[in-house]
Protein backbone atom coordinates (compact mmCIF):
# COMPACT_ATOMS: atom_id res chain seq x y z
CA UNK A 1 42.62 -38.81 -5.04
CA UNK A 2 44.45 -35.89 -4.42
CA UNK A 3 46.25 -34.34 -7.68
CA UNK A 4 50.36 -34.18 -7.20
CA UNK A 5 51.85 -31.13 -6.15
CA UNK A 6 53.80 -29.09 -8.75
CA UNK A 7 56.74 -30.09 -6.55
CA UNK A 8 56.58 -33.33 -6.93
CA UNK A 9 56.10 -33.13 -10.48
CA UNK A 10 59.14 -31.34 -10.81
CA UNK A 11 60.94 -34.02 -9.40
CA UNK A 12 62.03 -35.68 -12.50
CA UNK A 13 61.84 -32.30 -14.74
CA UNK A 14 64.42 -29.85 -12.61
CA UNK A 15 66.97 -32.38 -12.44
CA UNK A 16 66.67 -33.76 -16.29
CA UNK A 17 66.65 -29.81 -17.56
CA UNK A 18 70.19 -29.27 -15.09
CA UNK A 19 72.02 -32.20 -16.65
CA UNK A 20 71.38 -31.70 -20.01
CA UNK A 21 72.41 -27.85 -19.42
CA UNK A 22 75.93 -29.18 -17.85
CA UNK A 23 76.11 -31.66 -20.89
CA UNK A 24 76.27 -28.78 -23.60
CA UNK A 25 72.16 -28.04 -24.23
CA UNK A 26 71.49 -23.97 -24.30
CA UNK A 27 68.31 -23.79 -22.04
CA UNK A 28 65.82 -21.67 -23.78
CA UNK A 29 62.51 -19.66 -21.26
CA UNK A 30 59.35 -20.73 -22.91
CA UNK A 31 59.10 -17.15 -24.23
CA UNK A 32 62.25 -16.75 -25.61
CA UNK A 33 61.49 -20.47 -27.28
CA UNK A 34 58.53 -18.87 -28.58
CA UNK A 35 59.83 -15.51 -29.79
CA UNK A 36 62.58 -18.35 -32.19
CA UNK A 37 59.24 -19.18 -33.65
CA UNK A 38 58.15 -16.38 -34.72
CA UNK A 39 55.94 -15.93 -31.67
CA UNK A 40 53.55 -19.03 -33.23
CA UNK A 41 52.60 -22.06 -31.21
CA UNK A 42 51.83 -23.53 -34.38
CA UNK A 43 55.56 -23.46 -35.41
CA UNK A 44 57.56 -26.21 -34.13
CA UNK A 45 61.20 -25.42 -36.08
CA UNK A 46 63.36 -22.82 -34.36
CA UNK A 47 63.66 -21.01 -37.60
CA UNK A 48 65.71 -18.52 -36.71
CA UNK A 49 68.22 -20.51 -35.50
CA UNK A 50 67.65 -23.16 -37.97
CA UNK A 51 68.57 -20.46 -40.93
CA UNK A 52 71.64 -19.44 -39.27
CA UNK A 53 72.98 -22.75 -38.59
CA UNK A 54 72.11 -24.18 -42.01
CA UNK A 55 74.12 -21.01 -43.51
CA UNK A 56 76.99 -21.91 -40.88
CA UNK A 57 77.47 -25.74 -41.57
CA UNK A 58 76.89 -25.47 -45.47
CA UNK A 59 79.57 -24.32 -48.27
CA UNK A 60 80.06 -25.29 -51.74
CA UNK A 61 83.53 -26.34 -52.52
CA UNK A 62 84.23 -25.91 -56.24
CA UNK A 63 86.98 -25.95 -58.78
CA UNK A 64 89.17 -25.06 -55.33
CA UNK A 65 87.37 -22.34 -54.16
CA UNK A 66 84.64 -22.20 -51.27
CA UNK A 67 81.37 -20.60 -52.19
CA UNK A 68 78.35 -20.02 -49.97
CA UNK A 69 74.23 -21.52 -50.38
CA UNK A 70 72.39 -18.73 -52.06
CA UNK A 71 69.21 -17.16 -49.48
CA UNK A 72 66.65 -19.03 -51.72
CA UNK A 73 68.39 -22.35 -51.39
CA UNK A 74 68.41 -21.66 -47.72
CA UNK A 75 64.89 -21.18 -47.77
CA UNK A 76 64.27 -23.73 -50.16
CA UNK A 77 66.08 -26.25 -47.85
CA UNK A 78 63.91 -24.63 -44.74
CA UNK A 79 60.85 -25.44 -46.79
CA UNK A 80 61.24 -28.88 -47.09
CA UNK A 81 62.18 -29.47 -43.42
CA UNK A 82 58.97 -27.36 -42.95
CA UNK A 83 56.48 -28.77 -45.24
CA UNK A 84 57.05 -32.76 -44.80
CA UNK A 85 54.34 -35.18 -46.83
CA UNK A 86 51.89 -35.42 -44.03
CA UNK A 87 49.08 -36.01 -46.36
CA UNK A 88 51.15 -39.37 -46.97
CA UNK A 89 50.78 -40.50 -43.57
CA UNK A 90 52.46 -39.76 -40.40
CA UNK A 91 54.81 -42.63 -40.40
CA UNK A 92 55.73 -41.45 -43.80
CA UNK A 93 56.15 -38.24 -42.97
CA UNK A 94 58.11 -39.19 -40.07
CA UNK A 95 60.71 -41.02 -42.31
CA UNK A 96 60.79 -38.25 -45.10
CA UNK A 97 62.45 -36.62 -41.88
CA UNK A 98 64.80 -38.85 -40.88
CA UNK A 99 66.12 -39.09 -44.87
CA UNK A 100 66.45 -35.13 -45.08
CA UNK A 101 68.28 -35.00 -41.62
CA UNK A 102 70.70 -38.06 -42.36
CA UNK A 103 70.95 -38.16 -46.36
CA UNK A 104 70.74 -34.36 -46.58
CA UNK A 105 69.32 -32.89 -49.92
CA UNK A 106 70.68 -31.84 -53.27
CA UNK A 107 69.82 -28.46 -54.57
CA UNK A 108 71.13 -26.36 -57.83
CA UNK A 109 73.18 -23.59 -57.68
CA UNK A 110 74.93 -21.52 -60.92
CA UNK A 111 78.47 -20.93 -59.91
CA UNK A 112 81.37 -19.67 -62.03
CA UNK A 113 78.74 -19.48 -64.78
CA UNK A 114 77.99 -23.96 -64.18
CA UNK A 115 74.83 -24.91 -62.81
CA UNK A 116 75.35 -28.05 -60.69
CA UNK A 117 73.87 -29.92 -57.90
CA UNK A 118 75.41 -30.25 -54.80
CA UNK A 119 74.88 -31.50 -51.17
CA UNK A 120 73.20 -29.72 -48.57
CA UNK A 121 72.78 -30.73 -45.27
CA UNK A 122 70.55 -30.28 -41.64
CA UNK A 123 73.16 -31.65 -39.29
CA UNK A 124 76.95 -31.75 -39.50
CA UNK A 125 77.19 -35.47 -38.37
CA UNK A 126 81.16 -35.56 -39.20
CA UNK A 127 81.22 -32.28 -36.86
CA UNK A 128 79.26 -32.24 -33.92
CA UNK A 129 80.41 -29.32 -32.07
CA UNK A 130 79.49 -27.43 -35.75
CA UNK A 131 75.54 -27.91 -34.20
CA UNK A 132 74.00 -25.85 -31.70
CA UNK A 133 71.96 -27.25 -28.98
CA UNK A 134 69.22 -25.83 -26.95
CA UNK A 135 67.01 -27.08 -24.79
CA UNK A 136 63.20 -25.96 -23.50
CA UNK A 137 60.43 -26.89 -21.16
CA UNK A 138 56.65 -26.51 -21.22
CA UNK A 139 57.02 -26.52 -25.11
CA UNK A 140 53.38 -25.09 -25.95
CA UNK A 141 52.43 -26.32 -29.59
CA UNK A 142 48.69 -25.59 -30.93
CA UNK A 143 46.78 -28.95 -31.42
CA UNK A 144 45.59 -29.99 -35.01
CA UNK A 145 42.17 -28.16 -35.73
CA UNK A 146 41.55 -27.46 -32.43
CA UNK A 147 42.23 -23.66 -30.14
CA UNK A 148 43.72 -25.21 -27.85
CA UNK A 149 47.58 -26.49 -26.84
CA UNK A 150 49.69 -29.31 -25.50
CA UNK A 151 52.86 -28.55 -23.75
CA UNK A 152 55.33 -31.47 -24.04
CA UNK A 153 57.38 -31.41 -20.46
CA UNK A 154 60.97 -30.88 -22.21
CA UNK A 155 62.12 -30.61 -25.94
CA UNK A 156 65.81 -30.94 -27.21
CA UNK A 157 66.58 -29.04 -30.22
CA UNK A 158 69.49 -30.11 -32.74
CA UNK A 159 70.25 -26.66 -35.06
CA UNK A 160 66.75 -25.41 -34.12
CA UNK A 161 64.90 -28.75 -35.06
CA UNK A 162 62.89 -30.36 -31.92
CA UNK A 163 64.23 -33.90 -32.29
CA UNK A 164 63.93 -35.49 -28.51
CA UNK A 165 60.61 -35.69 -26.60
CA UNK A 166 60.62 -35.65 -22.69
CA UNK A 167 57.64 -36.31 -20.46
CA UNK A 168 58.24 -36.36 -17.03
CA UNK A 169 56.09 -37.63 -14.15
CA UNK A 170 56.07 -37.83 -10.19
CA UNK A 171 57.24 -41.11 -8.82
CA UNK A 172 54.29 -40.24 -6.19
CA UNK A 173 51.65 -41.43 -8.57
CA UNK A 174 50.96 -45.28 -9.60
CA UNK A 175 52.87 -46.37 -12.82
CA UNK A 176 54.05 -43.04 -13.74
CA UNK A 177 56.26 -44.06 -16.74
CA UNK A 178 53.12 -45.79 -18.08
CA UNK A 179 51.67 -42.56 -17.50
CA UNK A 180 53.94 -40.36 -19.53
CA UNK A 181 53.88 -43.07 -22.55
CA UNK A 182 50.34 -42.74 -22.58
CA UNK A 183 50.75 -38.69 -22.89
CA UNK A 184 53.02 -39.62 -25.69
CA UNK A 185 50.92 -41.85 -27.71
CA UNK A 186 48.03 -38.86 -26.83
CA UNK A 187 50.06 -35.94 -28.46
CA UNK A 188 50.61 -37.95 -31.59
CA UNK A 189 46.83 -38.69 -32.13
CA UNK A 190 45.26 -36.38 -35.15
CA UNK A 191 43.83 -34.15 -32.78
CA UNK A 192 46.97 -33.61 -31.37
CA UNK A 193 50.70 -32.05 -32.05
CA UNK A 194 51.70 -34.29 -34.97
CA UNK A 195 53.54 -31.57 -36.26
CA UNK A 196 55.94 -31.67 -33.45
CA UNK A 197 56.27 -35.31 -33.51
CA UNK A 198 57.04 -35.41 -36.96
CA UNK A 199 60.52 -34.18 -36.10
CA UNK A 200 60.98 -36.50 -33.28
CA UNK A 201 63.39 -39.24 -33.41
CA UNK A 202 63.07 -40.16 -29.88
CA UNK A 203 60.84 -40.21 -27.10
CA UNK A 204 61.62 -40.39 -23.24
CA UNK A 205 59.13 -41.23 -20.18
CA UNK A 206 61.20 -40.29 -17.16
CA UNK A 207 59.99 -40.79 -13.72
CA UNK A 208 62.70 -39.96 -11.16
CA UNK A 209 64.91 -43.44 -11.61
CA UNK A 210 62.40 -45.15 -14.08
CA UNK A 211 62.92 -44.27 -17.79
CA UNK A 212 61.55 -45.92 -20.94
CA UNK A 213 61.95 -44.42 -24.37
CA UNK A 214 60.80 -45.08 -28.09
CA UNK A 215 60.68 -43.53 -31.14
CA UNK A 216 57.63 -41.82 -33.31
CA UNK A 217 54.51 -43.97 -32.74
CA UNK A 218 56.08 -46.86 -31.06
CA UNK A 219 53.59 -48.79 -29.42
CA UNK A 220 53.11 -48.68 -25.56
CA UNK A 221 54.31 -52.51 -25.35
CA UNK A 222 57.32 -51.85 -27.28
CA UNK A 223 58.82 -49.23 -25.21
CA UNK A 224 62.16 -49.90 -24.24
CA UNK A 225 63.68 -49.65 -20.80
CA UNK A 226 66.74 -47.25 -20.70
CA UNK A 227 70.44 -49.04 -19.97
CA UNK A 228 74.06 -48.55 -20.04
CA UNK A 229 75.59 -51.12 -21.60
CA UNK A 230 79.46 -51.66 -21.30
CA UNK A 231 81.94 -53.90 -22.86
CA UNK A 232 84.24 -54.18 -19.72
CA UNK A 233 84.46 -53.42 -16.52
CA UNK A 234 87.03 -50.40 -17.20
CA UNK A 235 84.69 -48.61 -19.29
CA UNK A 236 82.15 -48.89 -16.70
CA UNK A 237 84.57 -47.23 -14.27
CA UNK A 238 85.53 -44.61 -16.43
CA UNK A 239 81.68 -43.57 -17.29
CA UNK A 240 81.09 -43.53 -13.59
CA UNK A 241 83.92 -41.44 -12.93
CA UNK A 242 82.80 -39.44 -15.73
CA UNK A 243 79.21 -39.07 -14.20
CA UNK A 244 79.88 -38.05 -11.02
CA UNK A 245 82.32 -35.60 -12.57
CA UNK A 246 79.19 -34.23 -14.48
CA UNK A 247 76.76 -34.27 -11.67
CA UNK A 248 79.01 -31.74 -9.45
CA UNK A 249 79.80 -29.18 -12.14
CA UNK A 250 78.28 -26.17 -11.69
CA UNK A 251 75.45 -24.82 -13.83
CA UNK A 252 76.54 -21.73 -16.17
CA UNK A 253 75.54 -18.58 -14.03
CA UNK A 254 73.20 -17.36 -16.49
CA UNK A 255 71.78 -20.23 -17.54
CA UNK A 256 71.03 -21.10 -13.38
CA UNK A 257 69.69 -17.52 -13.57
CA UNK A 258 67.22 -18.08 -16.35
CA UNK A 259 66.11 -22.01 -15.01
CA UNK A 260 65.25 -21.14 -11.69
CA UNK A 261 64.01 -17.16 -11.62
CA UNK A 262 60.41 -18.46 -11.17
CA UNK A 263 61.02 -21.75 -8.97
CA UNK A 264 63.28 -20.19 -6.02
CA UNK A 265 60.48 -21.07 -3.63
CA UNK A 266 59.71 -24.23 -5.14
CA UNK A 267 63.79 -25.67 -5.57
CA UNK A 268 64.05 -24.04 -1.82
CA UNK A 269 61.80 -26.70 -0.97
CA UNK A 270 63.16 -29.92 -1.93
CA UNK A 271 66.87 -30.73 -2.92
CA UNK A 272 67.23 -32.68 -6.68
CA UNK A 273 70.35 -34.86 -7.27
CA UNK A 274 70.77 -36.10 -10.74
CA UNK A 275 72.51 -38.79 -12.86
CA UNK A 276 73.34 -38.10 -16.24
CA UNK A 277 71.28 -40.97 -17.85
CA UNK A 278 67.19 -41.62 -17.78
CA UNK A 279 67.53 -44.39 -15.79
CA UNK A 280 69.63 -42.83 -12.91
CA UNK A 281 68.06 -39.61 -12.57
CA UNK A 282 67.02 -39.31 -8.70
CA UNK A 283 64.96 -36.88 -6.98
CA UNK A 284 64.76 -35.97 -3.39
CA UNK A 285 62.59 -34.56 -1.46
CA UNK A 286 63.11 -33.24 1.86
């Protein structure tokens, strides 16, 4: 059988990467990815723009006044996003996650001469344009006890965290979605990249116009297959006009610049046209 060509891989990847650019997502090189962790594949947390953001979305208010997280609550708060209970099992781990990111964390601070506890938080829910979103490809992470890597197709990055999972595969080959669930369910096994996983709160297997997602360990049978679901027919018409506003707007020139400085041969080759959502993403080739 002969293997796909990198093209036709690409065919779901190029056109998922440009849409979630136009929808907001910072697009990150693998290197410069790499260099925001320290320049260590076995670092999966953004840290330096996880420390900034965390000092940007967090303040004490107190007896009127507005106060700032001391640098070792910062780093406190870092460390417990960092080290998660792993040795209480993956799941477990998983879920000590989702609590830090949506309950957020109480830590002490002295202030005006009172030491209190007060809230702390990953994510500023109420807020969202307080996050900052990037977005990566070919996400190299070192597997568990072993010299060697696996690079997850696309990563999404809330405040420097890796919280969405992309794996994308050709439509060429036979039951490609299937395919890129299986990679999933591979990545999390011991052996390999549990320690991105751990972060993940969802999971995508794109395929062109195919798309299934899950969440951290779902089984392969309990994948489910990505909708839009509306509550009338107007706000179907006003997504769709919405979409194809989306799909014509122009990439940001710099981030078109940094996406495509190594694939001008390969993009010159085949024309992508993409939908907004998993399940409409379409890829042509010419």
């Amino acid at each position: 059988m002969d293997r796909p060509s990198y093209i036709e891989d690409h065919i779901s990847q190029i056109p998922a990467l440009q849409l979630l650019i136009k929808m907001g997502y910072q697009y990150l090189s693998p290197d410069e990815a790499l260099s925001l962790r320290g320049g260590r594949t076995s670092n999966v947390l953004l840290e330096t723009v996880l420390k900034k953001q965390l000092e940007k979305i967090n303040s004490i208010q107190y007896k009127d006044k507005e106060f700032s997280f001391s640098d070792s609550n910062i780093s406190t708060a870092i460390i417990a996003l960092r080290e998660l209970p792993i040795q209480d099992g993956f799941i477990m781990a998983n879920q000590a996650f989702f609590d830090l990111i949506t309950l957020g964390k109480s830590l002490e601070q002295t202030i005006l001469n009172d030491k209190k506890s007060f809230s702390f938080r990953y994510i500023d829910w109420e807020n969202p344009e307080n996050n900052i979103y990037h977005i990566t490809e070919e996400y190299s992470v070192l597997r568990s006890d072993r010299a060697d890597h696996y690079r997850p197709d696309i990563v999404l990055f809330i405040n420097g965290i890796p919280m969405v999972i992309i794996e994308c595969k050709s439509p060429k080959i036979k039951e490609p979605v299937e395919k890129a669930i299986e990679q999933h369910l591979r990545n999390q096994q011991e052996d390999g990249v549990r320690s991105l996983y751990l972060y993940s709160n969802l999971t995508f297997a794109l395929a062109s116009n195919e798309a299934k997602y899950g969440t951290t360990a779902t089984s392969k049978e309990f994948w489910g297959v990505w909708k839009e679901m509306f509550r009338t027919k107007e706000e179907e018409r006003l997504w769709e006009s919405e979409i194809n506003i989306l799909k014509h707007k122009a990439l940001p020139d710099n981030e078109r610049t940094v996406l495509f400085k190594e694939r001008f041969r390969k993009v010159r080759s085949f024309t992508v046209k993409g939908l907004p959502h998993p399940e409409s993403s379409i890829g042509i080739v010419n």
